[in-house]
Structures are given as structure tokens and as C-alpha cells.
Protein backbone atom coordinates (compact mmCIF):
# COMPACT_ATOMS: atom_id res chain seq x y z
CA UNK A 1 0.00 0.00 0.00
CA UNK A 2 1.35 3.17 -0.99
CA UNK A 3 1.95 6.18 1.53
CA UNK A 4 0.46 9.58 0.58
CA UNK A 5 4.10 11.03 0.34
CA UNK A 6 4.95 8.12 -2.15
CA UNK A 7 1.89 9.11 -4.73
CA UNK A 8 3.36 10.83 -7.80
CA UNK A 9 1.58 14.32 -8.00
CA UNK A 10 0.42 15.76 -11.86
CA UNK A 11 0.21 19.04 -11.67
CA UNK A 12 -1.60 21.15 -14.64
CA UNK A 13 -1.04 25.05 -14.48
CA UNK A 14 -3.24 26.72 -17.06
CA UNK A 15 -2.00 30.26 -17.66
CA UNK A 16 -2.45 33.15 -20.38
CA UNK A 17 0.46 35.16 -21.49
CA UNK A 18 1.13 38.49 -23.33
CA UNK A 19 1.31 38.24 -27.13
CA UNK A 20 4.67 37.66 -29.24
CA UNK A 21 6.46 40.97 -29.20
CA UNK A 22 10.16 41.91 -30.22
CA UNK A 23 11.93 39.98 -26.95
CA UNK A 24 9.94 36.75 -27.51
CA UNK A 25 7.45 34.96 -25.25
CA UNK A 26 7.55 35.23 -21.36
CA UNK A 27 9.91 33.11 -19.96
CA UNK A 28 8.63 30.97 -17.27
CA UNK A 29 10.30 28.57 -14.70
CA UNK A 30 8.48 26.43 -12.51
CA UNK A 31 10.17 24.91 -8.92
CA UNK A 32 8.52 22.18 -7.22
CA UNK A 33 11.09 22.20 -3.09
CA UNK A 34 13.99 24.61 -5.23
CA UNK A 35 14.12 22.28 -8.01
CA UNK A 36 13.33 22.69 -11.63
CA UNK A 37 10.43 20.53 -12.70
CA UNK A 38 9.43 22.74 -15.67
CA UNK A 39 11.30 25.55 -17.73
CA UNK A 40 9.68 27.33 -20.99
CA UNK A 41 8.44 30.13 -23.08
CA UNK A 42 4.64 31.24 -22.80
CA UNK A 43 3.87 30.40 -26.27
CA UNK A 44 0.29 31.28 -26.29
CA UNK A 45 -1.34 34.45 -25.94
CA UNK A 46 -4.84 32.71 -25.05
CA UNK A 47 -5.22 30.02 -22.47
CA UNK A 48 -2.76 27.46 -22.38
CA UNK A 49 -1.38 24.50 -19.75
CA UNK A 50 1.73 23.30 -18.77
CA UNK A 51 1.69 20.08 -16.93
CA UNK A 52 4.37 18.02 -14.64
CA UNK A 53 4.89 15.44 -12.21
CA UNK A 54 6.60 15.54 -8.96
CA UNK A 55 6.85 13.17 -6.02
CA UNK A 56 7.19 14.66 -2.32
CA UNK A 57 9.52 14.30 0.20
CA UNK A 58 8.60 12.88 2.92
CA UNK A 59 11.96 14.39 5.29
CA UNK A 60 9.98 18.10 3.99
CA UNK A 61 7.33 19.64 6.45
CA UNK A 62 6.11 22.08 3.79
CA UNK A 63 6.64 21.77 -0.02
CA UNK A 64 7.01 24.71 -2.43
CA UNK A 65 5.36 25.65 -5.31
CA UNK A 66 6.95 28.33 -6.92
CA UNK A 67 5.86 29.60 -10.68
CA UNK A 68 8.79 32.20 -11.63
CA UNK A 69 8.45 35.01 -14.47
CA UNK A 70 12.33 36.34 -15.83
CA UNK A 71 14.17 37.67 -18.35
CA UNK A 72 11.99 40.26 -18.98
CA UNK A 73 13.38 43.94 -19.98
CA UNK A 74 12.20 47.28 -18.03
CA UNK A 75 13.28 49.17 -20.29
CA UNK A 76 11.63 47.59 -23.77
CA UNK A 77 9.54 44.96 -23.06
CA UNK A 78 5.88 44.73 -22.05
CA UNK A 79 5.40 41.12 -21.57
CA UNK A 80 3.44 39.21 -18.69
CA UNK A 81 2.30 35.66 -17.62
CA UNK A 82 -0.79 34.97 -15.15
CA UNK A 83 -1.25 31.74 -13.54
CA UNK A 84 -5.44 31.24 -14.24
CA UNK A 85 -5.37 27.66 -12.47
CA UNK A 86 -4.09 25.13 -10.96
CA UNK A 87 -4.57 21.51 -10.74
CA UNK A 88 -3.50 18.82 -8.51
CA UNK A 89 -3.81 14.84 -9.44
CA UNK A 90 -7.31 16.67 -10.97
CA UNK A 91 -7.95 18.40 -7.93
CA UNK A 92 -8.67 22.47 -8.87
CA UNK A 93 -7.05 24.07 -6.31
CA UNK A 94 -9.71 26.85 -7.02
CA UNK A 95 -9.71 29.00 -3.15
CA UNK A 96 -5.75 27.50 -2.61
CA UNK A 97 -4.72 29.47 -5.80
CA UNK A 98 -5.20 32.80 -3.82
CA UNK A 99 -3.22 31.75 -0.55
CA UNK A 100 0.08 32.32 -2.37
CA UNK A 101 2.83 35.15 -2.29
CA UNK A 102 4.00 37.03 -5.41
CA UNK A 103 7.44 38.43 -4.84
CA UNK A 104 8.58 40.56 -7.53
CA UNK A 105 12.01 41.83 -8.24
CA UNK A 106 11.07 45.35 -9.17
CA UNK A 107 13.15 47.84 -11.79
CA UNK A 108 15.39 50.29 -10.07
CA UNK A 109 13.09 53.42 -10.75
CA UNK A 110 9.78 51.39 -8.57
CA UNK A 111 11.70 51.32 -5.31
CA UNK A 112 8.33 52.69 -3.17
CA UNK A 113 6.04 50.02 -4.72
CA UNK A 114 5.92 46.98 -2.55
CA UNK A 115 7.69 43.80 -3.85
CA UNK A 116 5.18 41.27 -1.99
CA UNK A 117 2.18 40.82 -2.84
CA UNK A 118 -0.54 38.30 -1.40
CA UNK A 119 -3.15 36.30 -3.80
CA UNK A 120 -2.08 38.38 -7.04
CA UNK A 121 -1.88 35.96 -9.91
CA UNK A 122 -0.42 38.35 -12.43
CA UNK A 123 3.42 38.24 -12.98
CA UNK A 124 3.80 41.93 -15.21
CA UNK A 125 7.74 41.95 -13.64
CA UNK A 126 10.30 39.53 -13.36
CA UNK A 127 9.80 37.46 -10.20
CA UNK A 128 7.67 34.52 -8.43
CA UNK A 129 4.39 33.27 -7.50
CA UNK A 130 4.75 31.09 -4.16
CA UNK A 131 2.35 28.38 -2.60
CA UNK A 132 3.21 26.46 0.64
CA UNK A 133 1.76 22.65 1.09
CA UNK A 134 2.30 20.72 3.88
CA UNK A 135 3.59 17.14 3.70
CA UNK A 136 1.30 15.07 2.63
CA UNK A 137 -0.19 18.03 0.02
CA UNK A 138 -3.16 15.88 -0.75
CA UNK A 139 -4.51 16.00 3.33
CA UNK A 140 -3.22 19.49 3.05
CA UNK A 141 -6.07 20.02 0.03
CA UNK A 142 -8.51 18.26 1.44
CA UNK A 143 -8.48 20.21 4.54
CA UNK A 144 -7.92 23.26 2.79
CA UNK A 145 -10.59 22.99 0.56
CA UNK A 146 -13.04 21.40 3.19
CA UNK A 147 -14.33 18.55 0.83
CA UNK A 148 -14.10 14.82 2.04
CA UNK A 149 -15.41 11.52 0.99
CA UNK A 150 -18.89 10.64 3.46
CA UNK A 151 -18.45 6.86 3.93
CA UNK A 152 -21.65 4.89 2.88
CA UNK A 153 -24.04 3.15 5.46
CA UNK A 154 -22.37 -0.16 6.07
CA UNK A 155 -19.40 0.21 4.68
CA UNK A 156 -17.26 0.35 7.86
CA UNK A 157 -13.48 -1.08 7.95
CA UNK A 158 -13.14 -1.37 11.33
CA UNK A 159 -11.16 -4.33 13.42
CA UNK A 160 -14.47 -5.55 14.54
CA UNK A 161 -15.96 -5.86 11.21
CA UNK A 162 -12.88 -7.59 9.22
CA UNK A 163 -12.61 -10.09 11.77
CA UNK A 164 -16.20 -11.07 11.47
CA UNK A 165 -16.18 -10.80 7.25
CA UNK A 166 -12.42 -13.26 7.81
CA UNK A 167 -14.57 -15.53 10.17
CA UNK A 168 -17.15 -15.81 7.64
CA UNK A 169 -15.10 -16.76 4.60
CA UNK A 170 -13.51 -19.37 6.58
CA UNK A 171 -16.08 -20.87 7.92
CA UNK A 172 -17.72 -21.33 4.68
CA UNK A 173 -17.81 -24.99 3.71
């Protein structure tokens, strides 16, 4: 039986993007705990996905999400990248999206506007989106976004009951 820790997570970011312009397409890195699970250009000015798997680690208390815009030019270039979901083994992480960080590295001349930023999905400078999970991420979810499964009438798995369902089958002749 696997451990939650041990399932292999897909994750599916669908973004949108600025259109092609003289510079190229927005350059976008994505770090699942500091390491590099995705790196490309935004090649889509309408809605578009990137997807990835990870596995956690289970010696981690909290794992990182972290989607990172660079490379961009103050001085010419106008281009952006917005995160518009995200998606866990399936799971949209629809009210998680907005508990995140944006940190953004600012251009010399914007030293009075604030370089963090809660729940803003919108990367117009170079810099990062994070989100924080605790080990196991999928409890984490499911607490997070309050849904869990109801068991059915009857269909308890305690001690009690397997030990009467294993008495049964061997006692059948």
C-alpha cells in the first residue's frame, strides 16, 4: 500500500500570457522544493497548460510551489504571464490558488512600490508566484478545501468488522 508522500503528484497550471512581441514569449520557470520541474516560453497568448509530475519528500514539512516570471526587460519589453489555475492529481485548487505570495524583483526606478504581494496571480515583472503545502499536500487540500469523501451506510473497515467478514469466509464450507 502506498503512503500519501509516495503518490506521484500531476500538476496542470493553465495560464495566459502576453502576445509575441520583439523579446519573444515570457519566460517561465516552474520549482517544485527549489528544483526545476518545468522551464519554458509562454507560447500562447490565449489560455494554455503546462503540466508536470513531482513526487514529495517525505523528510519536507512544507513543499514549495513556486511559478517564476524572468528575463523580462524594463526598459523595452511589455510582456506578462498569469497563472489562471491550478490543478493537482485533478484536484482544482480553485480557493488555494489565492493563498500564495507574489514576490517581484522590481526595476530600479519602482523602489516605493511593494515587492510582496498576497493572492495576485499576475506576474507583469520579473519574479515569483509562491504556494506552501504541507507534507502530505493531498490532506493538506482536502483540509484546505473542506471537501471529504462521506463513507456509505455499512461500509465500515473497522477491526471488529474484518474479523467477522475473515470468520465468515472461513467458515464457509
Amino acid at each position: 500500500m502506498k503512503k500519501l508522500w509516495e503518490i506521484p503528484l500531476t500538476i496542470k497550471i493553465n495560464y495566459s500570457s502576453s502576445e509575441f512581441q520583439e523579446f519573444g514569449w515570457p519566460l517561465v520557470r516552474v520549482l517544485f522544493n527549489d528544483k526545476v520541474v518545468a522551464n519554458f516560453e509562454a507560447e500562447s497568448d490565449v489560455d494554455a497548460n503546462i503540466e508536470f509530475t513531482v513526487v514529495q519528500d517525505i523528510n519536507l514539512k512544507t513543499n514549495k510551489l513556486i511559478v517564476e516570471h524572468y528575463g523580462k526587460n524594463y526598459y523595452k519589453d511589455m510582456k506578462f504571464f498569469q497563472v489562471n489555475k491550478i490543478y493537482v492529481n485533478n484536484i482544482d485548487l480553485d480557493k488555494i490558488l489565492w493563498d500564495s505570495v507574489q514576490h517581484r524583483l522590481l526595476a530600479p526606478w519602482e523602489d516605493n512600490v511593494e515587492s510582496e504581494v498576497k493572492g495576485n496571480m499576475y506576474l507583469g515583472h520579473n519574479g515569483y508566484i509562491l504556494w506552501e503545502f504541507e507534507n502530505p499536500i493531498l490532506l493538506d487540500i482536502q483540509k484546505r478545501l473542506g471537501k471529504t469523501v462521506k463513507q456509505i451506510s455499512g461500509q465500515d473497515s473497522t477491526y471488529k468488522v474484518l474479523n467477522e467478514v475473515k470468520e465468515y469466509f472461513f467458515n464457509i464450507e
